[in-house]
C-alpha atoms as a PDB file:
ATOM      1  CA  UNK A   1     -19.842  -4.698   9.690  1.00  0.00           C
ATOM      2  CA  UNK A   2     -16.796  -6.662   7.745  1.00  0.00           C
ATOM      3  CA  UNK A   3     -14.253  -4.868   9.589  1.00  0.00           C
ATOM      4  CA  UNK A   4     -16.323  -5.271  13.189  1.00  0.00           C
ATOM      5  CA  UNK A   5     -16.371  -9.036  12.204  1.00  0.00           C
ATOM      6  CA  UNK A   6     -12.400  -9.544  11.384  1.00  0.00           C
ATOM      7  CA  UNK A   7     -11.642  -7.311  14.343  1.00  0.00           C
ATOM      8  CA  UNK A   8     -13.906  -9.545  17.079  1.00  0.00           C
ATOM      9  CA  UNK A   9     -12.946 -12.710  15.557  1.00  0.00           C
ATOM     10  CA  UNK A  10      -9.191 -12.055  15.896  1.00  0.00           C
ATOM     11  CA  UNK A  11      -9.603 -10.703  19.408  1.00  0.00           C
ATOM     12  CA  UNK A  12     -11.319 -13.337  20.554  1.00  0.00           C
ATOM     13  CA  UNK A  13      -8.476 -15.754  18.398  1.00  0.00           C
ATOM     14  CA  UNK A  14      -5.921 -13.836  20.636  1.00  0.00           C
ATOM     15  CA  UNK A  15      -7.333 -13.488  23.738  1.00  0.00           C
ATOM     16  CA  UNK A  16      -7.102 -17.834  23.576  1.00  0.00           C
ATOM     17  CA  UNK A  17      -3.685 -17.772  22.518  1.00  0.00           C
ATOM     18  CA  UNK A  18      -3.041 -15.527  24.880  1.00  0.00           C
ATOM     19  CA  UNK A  19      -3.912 -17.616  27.754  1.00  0.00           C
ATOM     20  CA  UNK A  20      -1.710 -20.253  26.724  1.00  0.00           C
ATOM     21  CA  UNK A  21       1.886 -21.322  28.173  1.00  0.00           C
ATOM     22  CA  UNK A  22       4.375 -19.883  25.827  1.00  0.00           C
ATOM     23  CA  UNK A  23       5.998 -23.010  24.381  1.00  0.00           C
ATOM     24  CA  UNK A  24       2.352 -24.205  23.499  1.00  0.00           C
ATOM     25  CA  UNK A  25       1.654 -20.874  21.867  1.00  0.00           C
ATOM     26  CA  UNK A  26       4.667 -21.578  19.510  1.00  0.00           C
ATOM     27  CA  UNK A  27       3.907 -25.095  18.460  1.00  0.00           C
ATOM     28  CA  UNK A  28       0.154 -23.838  18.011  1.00  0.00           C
ATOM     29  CA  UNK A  29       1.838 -21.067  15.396  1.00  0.00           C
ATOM     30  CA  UNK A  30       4.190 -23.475  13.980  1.00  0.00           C
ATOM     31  CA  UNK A  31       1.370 -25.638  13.056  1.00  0.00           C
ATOM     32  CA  UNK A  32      -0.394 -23.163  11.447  1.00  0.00           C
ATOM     33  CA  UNK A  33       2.480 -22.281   9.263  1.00  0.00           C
ATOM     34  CA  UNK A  34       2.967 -25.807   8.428  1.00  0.00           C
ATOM     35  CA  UNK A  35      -0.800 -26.067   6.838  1.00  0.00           C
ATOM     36  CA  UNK A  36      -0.186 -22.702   5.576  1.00  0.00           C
ATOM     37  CA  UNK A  37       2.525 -23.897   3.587  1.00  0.00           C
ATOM     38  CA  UNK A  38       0.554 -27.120   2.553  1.00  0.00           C
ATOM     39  CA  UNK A  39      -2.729 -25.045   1.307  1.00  0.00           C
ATOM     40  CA  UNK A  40      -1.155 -21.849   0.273  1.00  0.00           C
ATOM     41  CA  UNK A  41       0.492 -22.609  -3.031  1.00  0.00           C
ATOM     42  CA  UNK A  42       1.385 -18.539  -3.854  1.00  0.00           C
ATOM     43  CA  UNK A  43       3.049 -18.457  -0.689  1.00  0.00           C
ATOM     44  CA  UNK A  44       4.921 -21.928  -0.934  1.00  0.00           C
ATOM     45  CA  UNK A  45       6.500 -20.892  -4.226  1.00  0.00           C
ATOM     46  CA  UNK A  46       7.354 -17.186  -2.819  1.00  0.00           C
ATOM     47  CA  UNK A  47       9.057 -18.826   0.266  1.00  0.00           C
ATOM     48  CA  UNK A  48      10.874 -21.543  -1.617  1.00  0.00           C
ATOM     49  CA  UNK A  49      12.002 -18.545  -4.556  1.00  0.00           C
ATOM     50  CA  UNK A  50      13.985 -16.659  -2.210  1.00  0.00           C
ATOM     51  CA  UNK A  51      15.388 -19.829  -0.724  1.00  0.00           C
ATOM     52  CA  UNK A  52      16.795 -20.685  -3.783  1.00  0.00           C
ATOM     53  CA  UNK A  53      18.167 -17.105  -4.023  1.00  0.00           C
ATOM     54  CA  UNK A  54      20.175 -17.429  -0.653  1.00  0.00           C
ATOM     55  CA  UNK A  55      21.142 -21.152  -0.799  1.00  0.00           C
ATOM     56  CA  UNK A  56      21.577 -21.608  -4.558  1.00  0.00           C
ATOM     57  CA  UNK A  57      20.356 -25.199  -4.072  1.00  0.00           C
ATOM     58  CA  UNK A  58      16.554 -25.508  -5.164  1.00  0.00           C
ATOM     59  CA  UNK A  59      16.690 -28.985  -3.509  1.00  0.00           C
ATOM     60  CA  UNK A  60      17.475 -27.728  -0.651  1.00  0.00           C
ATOM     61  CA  UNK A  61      15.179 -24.803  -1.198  1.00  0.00           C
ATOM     62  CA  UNK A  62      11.833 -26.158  -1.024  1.00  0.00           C
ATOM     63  CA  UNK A  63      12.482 -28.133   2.401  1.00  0.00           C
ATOM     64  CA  UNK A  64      14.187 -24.942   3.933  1.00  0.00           C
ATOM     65  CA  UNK A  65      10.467 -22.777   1.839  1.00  0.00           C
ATOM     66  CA  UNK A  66       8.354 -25.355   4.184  1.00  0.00           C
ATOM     67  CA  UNK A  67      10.639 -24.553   7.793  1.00  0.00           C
ATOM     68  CA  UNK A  68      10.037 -20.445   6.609  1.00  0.00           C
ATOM     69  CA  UNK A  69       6.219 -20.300   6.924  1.00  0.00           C
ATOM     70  CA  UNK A  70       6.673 -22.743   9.804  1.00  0.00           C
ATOM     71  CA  UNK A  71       8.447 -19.985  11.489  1.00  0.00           C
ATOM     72  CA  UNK A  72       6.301 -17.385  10.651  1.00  0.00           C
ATOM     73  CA  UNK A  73       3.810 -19.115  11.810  1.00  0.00           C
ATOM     74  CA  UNK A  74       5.187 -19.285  15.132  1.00  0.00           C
ATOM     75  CA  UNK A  75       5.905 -15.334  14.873  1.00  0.00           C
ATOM     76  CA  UNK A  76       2.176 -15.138  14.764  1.00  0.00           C
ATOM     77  CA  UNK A  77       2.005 -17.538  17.469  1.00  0.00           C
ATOM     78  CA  UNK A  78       4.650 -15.501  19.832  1.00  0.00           C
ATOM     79  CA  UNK A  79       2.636 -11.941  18.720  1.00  0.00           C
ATOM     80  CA  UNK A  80      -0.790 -12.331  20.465  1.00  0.00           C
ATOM     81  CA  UNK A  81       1.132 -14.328  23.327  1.00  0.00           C
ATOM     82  CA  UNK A  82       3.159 -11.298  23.472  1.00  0.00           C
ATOM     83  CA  UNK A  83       2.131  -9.156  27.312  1.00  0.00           C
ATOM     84  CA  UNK A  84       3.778  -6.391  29.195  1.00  0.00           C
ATOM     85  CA  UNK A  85       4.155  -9.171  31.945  1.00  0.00           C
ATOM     86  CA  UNK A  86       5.889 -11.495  30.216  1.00  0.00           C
ATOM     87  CA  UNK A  87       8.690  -9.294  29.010  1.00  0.00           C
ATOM     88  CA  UNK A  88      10.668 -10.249  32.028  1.00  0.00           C
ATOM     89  CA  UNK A  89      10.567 -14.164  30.848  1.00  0.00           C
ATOM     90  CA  UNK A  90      11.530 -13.292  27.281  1.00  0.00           C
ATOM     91  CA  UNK A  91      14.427 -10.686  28.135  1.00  0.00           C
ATOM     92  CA  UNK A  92      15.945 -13.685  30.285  1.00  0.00           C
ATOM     93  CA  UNK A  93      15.274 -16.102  27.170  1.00  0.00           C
ATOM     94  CA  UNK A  94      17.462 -13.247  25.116  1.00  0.00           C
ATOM     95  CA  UNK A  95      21.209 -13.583  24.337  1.00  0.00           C
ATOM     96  CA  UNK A  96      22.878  -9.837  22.829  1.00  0.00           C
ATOM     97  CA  UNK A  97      25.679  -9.494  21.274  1.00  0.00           C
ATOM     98  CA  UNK A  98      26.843  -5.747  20.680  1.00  0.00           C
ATOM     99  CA  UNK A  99      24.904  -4.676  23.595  1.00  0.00           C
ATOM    100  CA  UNK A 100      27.931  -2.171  24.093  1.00  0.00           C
ATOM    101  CA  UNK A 101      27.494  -0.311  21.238  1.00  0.00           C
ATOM    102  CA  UNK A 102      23.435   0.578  22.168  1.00  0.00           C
ATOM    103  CA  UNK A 103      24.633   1.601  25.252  1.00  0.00           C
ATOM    104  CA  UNK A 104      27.521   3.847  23.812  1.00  0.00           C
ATOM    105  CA  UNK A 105      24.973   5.502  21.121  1.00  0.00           C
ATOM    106  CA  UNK A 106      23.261   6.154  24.080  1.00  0.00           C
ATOM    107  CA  UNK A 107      25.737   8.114  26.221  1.00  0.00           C
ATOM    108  CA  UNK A 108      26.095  10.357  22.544  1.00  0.00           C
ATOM    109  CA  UNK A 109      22.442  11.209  22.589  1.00  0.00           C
ATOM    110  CA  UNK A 110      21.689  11.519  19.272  1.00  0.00           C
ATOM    111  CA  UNK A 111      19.371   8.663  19.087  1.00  0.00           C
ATOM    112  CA  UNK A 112      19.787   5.621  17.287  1.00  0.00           C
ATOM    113  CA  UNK A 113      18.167   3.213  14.194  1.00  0.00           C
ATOM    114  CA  UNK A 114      18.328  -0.258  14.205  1.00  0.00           C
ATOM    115  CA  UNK A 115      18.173  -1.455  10.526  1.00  0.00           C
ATOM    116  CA  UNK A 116      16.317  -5.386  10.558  1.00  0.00           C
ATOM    117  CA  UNK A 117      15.871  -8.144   8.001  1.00  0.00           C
ATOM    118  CA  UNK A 118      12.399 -10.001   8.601  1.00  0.00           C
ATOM    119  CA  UNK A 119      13.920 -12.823  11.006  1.00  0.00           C
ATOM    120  CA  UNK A 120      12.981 -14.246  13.817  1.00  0.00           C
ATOM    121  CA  UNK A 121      10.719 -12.430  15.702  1.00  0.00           C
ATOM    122  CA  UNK A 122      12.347  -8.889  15.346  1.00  0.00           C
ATOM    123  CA  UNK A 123       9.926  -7.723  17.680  1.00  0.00           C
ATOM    124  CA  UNK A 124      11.732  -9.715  20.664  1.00  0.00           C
ATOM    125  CA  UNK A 125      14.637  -7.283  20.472  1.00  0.00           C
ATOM    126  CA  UNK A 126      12.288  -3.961  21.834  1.00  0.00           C
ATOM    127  CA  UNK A 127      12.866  -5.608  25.056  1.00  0.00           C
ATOM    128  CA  UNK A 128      16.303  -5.144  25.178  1.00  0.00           C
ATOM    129  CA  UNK A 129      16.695  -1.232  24.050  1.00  0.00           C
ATOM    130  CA  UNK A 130      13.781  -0.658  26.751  1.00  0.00           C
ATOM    131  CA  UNK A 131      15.635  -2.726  29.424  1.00  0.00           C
ATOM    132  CA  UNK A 132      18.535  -0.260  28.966  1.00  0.00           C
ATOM    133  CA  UNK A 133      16.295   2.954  29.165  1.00  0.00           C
ATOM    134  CA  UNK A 134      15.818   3.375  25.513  1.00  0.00           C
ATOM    135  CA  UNK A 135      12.329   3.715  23.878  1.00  0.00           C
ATOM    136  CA  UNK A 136      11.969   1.965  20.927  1.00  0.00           C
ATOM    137  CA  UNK A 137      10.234   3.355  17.983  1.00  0.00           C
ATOM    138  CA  UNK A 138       8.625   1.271  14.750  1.00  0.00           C
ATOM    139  CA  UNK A 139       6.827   2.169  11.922  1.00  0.00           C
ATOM    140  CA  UNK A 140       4.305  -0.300  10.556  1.00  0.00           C
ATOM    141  CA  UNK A 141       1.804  -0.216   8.029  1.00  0.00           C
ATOM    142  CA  UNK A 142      -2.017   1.223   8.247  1.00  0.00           C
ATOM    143  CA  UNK A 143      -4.268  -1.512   7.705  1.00  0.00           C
ATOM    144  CA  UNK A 144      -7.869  -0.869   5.947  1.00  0.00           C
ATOM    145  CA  UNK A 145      -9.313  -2.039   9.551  1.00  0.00           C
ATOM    146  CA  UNK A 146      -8.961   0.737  11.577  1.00  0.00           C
ATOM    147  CA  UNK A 147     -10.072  -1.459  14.974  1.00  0.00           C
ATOM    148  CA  UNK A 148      -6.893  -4.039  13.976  1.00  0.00           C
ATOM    149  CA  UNK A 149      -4.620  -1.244  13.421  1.00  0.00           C
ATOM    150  CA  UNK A 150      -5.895   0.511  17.117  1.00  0.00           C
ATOM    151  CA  UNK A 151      -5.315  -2.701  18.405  1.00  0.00           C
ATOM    152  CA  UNK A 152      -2.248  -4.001  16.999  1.00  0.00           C
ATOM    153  CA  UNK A 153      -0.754  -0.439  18.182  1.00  0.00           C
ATOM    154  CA  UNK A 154      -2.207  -1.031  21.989  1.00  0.00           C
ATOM    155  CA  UNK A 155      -0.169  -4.586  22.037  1.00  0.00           C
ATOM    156  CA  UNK A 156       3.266  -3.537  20.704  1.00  0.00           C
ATOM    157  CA  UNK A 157       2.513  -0.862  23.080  1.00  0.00           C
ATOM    158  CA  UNK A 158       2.668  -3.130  25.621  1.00  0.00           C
ATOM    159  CA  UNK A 159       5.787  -4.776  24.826  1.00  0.00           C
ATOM    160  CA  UNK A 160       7.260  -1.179  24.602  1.00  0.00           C
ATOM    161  CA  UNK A 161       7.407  -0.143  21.063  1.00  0.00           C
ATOM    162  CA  UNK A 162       5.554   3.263  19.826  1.00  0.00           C
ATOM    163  CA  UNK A 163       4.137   2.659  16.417  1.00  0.00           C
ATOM    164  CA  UNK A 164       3.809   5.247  14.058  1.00  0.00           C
ATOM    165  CA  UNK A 165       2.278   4.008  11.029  1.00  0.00           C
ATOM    166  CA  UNK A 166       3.560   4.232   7.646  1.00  0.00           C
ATOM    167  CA  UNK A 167       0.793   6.549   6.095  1.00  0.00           C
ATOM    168  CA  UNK A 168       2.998   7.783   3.060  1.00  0.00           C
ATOM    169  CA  UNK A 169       3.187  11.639   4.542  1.00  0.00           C
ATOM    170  CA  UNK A 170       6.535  13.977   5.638  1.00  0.00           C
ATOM    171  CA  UNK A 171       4.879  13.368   9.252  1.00  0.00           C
ATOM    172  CA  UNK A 172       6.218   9.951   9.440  1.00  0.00           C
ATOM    173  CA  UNK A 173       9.699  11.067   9.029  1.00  0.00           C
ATOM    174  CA  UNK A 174       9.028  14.229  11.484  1.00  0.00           C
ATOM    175  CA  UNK A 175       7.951  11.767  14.059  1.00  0.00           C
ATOM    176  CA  UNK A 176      10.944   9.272  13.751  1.00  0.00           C
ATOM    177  CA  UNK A 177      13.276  12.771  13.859  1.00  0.00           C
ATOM    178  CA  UNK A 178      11.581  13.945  16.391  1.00  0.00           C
ATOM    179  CA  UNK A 179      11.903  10.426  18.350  1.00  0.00           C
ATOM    180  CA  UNK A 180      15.939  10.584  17.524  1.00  0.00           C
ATOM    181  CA  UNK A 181      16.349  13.852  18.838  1.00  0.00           C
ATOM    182  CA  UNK A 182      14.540  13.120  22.104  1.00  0.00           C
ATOM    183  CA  UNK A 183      17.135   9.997  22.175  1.00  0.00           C
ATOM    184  CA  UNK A 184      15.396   7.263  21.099  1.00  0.00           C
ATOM    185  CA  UNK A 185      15.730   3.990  19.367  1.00  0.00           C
ATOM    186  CA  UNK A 186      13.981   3.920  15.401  1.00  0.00           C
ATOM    187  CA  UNK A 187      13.788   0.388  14.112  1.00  0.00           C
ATOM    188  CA  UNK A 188      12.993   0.005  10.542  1.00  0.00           C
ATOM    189  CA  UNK A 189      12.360  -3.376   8.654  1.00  0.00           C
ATOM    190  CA  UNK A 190      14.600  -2.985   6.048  1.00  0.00           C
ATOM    191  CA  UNK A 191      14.790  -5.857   3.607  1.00  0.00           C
ATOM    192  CA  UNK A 192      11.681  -4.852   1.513  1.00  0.00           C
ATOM    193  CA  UNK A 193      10.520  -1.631  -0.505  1.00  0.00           C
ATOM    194  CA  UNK A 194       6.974  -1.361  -0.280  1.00  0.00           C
ATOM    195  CA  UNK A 195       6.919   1.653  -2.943  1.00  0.00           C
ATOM    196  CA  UNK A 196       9.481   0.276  -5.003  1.00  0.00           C
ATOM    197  CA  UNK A 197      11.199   3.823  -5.549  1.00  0.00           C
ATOM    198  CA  UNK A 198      14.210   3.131  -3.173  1.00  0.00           C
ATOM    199  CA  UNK A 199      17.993   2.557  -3.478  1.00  0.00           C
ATOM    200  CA  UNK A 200      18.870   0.061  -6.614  1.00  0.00           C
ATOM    201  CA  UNK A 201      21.383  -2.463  -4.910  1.00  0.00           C
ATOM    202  CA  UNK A 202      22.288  -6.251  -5.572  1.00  0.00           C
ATOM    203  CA  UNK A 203      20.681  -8.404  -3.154  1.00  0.00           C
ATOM    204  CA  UNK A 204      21.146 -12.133  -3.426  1.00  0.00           C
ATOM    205  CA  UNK A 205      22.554 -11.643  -6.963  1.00  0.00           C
ATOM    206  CA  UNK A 206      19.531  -9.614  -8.070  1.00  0.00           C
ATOM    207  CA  UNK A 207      19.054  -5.905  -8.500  1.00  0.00           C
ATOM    208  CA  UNK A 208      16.358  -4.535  -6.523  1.00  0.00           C
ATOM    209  CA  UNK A 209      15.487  -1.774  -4.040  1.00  0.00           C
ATOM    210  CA  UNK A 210      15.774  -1.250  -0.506  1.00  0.00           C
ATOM    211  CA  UNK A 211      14.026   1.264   1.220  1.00  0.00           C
ATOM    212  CA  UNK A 212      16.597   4.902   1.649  1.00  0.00           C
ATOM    213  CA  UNK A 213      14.715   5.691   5.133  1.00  0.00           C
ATOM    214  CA  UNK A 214      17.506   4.085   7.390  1.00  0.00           C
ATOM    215  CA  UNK A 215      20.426   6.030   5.613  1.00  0.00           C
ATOM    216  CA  UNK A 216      18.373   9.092   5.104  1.00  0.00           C
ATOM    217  CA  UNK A 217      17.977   9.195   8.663  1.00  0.00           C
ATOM    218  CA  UNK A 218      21.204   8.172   9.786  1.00  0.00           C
ATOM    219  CA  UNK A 219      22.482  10.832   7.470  1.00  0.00           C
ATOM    220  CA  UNK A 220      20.286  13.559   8.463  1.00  0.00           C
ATOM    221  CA  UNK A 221      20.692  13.276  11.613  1.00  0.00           C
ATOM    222  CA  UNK A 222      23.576  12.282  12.867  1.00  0.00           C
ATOM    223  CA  UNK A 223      22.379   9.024  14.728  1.00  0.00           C
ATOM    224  CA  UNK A 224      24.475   5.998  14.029  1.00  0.00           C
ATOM    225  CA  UNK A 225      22.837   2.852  11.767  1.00  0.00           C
ATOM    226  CA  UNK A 226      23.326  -0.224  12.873  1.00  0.00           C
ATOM    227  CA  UNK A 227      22.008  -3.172  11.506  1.00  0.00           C
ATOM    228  CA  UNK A 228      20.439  -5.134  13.612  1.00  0.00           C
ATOM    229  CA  UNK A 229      18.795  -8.804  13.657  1.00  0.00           C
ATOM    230  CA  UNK A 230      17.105 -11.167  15.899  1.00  0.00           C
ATOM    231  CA  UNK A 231      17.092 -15.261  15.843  1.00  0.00           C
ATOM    232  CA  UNK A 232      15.234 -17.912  17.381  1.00  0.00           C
ATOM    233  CA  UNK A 233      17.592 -19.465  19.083  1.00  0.00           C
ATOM    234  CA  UNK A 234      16.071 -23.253  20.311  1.00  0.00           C
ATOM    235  CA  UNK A 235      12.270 -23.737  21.056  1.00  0.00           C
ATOM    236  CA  UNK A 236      11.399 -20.203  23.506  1.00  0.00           C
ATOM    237  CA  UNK A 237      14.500 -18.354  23.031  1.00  0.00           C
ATOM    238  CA  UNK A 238      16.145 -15.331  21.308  1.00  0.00           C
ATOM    239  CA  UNK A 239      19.658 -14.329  19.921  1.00  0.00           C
ATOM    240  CA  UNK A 240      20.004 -10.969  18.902  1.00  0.00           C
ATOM    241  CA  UNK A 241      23.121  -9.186  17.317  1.00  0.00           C
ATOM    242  CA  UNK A 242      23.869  -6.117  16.753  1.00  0.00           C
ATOM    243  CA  UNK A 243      26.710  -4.954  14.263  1.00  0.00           C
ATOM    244  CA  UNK A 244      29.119  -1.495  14.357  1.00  0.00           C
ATOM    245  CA  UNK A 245      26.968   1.311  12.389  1.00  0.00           C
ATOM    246  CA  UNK A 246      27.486   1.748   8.876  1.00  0.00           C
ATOM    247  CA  UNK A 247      29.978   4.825   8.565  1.00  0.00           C
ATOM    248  CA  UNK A 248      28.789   7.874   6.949  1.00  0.00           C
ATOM    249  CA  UNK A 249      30.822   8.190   3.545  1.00  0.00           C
ATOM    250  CA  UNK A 250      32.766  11.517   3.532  1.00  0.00           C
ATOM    251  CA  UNK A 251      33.636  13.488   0.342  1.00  0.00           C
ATOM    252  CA  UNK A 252      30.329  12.860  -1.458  1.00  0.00           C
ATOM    253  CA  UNK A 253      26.769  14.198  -1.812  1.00  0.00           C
ATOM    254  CA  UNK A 254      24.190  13.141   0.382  1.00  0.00           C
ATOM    255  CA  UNK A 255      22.741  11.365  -2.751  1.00  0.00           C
ATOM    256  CA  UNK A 256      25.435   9.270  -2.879  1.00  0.00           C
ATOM    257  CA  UNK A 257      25.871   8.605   1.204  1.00  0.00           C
ATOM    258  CA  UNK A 258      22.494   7.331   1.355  1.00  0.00           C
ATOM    259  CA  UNK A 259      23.389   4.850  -1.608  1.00  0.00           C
ATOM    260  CA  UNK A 260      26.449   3.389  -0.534  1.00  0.00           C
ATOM    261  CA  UNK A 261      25.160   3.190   2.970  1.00  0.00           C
ATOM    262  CA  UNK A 262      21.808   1.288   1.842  1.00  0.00           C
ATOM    263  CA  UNK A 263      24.412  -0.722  -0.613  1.00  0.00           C
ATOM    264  CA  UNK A 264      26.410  -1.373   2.866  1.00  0.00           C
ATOM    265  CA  UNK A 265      23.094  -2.435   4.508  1.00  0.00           C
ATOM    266  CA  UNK A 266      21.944  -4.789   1.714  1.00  0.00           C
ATOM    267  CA  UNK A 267      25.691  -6.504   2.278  1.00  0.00           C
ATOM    268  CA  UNK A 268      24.950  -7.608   6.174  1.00  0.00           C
ATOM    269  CA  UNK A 269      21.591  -8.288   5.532  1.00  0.00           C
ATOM    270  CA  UNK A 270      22.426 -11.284   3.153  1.00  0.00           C
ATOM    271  CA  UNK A 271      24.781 -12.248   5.998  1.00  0.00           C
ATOM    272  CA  UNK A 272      22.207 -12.473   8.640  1.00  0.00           C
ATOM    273  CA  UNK A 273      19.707 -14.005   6.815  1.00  0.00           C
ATOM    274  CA  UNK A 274      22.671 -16.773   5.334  1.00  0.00           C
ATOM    275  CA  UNK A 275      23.428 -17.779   8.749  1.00  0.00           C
ATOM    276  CA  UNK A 276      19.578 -18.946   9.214  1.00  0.00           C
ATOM    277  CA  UNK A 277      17.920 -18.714   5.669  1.00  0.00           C
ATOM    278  CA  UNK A 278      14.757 -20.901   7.111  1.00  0.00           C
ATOM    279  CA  UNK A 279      13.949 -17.707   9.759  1.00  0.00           C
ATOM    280  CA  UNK A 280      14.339 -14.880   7.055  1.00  0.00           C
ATOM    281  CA  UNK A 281       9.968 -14.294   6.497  1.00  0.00           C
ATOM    282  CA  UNK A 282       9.483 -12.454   3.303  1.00  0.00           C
ATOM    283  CA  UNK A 283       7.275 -14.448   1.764  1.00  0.00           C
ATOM    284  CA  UNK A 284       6.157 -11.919  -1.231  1.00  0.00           C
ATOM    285  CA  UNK A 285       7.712 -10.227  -4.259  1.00  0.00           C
ATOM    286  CA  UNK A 286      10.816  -8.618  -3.367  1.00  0.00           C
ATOM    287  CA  UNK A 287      12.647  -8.217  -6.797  1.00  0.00           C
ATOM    288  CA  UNK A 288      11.304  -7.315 -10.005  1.00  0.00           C
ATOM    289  CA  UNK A 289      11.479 -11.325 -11.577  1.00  0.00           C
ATOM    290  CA  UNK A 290       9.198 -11.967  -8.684  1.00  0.00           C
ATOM    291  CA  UNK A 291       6.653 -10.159 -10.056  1.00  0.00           C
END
């Protein structure tokens, strides 16, 4: 009965957004952040930690901590707004740069993966791949709700992404082979290890981990990596770039491709998240001090 609960309440919280003009379904998210960040004090530190990390200025941190949940808030705003009819209006809010290179991975046909930071609202980009005849693929996690997780699956659905969800078994990675063989587009979120067994790299000064997926695949099978983020560019619009694939080191063990290349990844991730620090929405442990 918990789960029936969450699940009616949030359809019903998204069917209202949904009805809403865009710009107003921002501010509403926004807002939310903003009291978020006032009443949330877990998530206020988190957000104003990894600030510090990327501007080096803990001043500066804590104002750029408040303008990070702000923007995640209006993610969450953007999300339920989010309908198969309005992709049209947010494909002409989009700017691309490196739309060239999609479109040349696609003439290969071996599929491609676009490696993302948590920025923006990654989910904008989807649009463009499926604009240009090529099906985007995501993996996201399995929530405890089964209803939310149906759901959730319907909408990005709808704003043409195929989910598969992350349930920790070989089939995921069968189904994202399978989806790069049948020349399509995998995006991964690849800023945070969720098991913590990845590739050790320096990020923002720190050792960590960073998930191998993107390289493993890329390695594999023979489908270029190219990282890949997306901006909020003004108050409805989106800016998303798209960078040459990572080469494929030659002369080593596959071990030691997927390293550097995850090393390589880790290097233009802190560059897309330094150009707008206050739209980069991890806002939870990502390095072992954190914890």
């Amino acid at each position: 009965m918990k789960h029936l609960a969450a699940y009616l309440a949030l359809r019903a919280g998204v069917g209202l957004v949904g009805l809403l003009p865009g710009r107003l379904a921002r501010k509403l998210g926004a807002g939310f952040g903003f009291v978020w960040w006032l009443f949330d004090g877990g998530r206020r530190r988190m957000a104003t930690r990894h600030m510090a990390r990327v501007t080096g200025d803990p001043a500066v941190a804590r104002r750029l901590g408040r303008r990070v949940l702000m923007g995640y808030g209006r993610y969450w705003g953007e999300a339920p707004w989010a309908r198969r009819r309005r992709v049209p209006p947010v494909l002409a809010a989009t700017t691309v740069g490196g739309l060239d290179l999609i479109l040349e991975a696609k003439a290969r046909g071996k599929g491609m993966i676009y490696a993302l930071p948590h920025m923006g609202n990654w989910e904008a980009a989807a649009p463009v791949a499926g604009n240009q005849g090529i099906p985007v693929v995501a993996v996201a996690e399995n929530l405890p709700n089964r209803r939310i997780t149906d759901w959730f699956t319907r909408m990005r659905a709808d704003f043409g992404i195929e989910i598969v969800l992350a349930t920790g078994r070989a089939e995921v990675m069968r189904r994202l082979e399978a989806a790069l063989r049948d020349n399509k587009a995998v995006a991964l979120l690849s800023d945070r290890d969720l098991k913590g067994r990845g590739v050790a790299v320096k990020f923002f000064g720190e050792e960590t981990t960073l998930p191998p997926g993107p390289a493993s695949l890329a390695v594999k099978m023979g489908a270029p990596l190219f990282p890949v983020a997306c901006y909020f560019d003004g108050k409805d619009g989106y800016r998303v770039v798209v960078r040459p694939a990572i080469p494929v080191p030659e002369g080593v063990d596959r071990t030691e491709q997927v390293r550097q290349m995850t090393e390589a990844l880790a290097a233009h991730m802190e560059d897309f998240i330094r150009q707008a620090p206050d739209q980069w929405h991890l806002v939870v442990p990502n390095w072992p001090s954190d914890r």
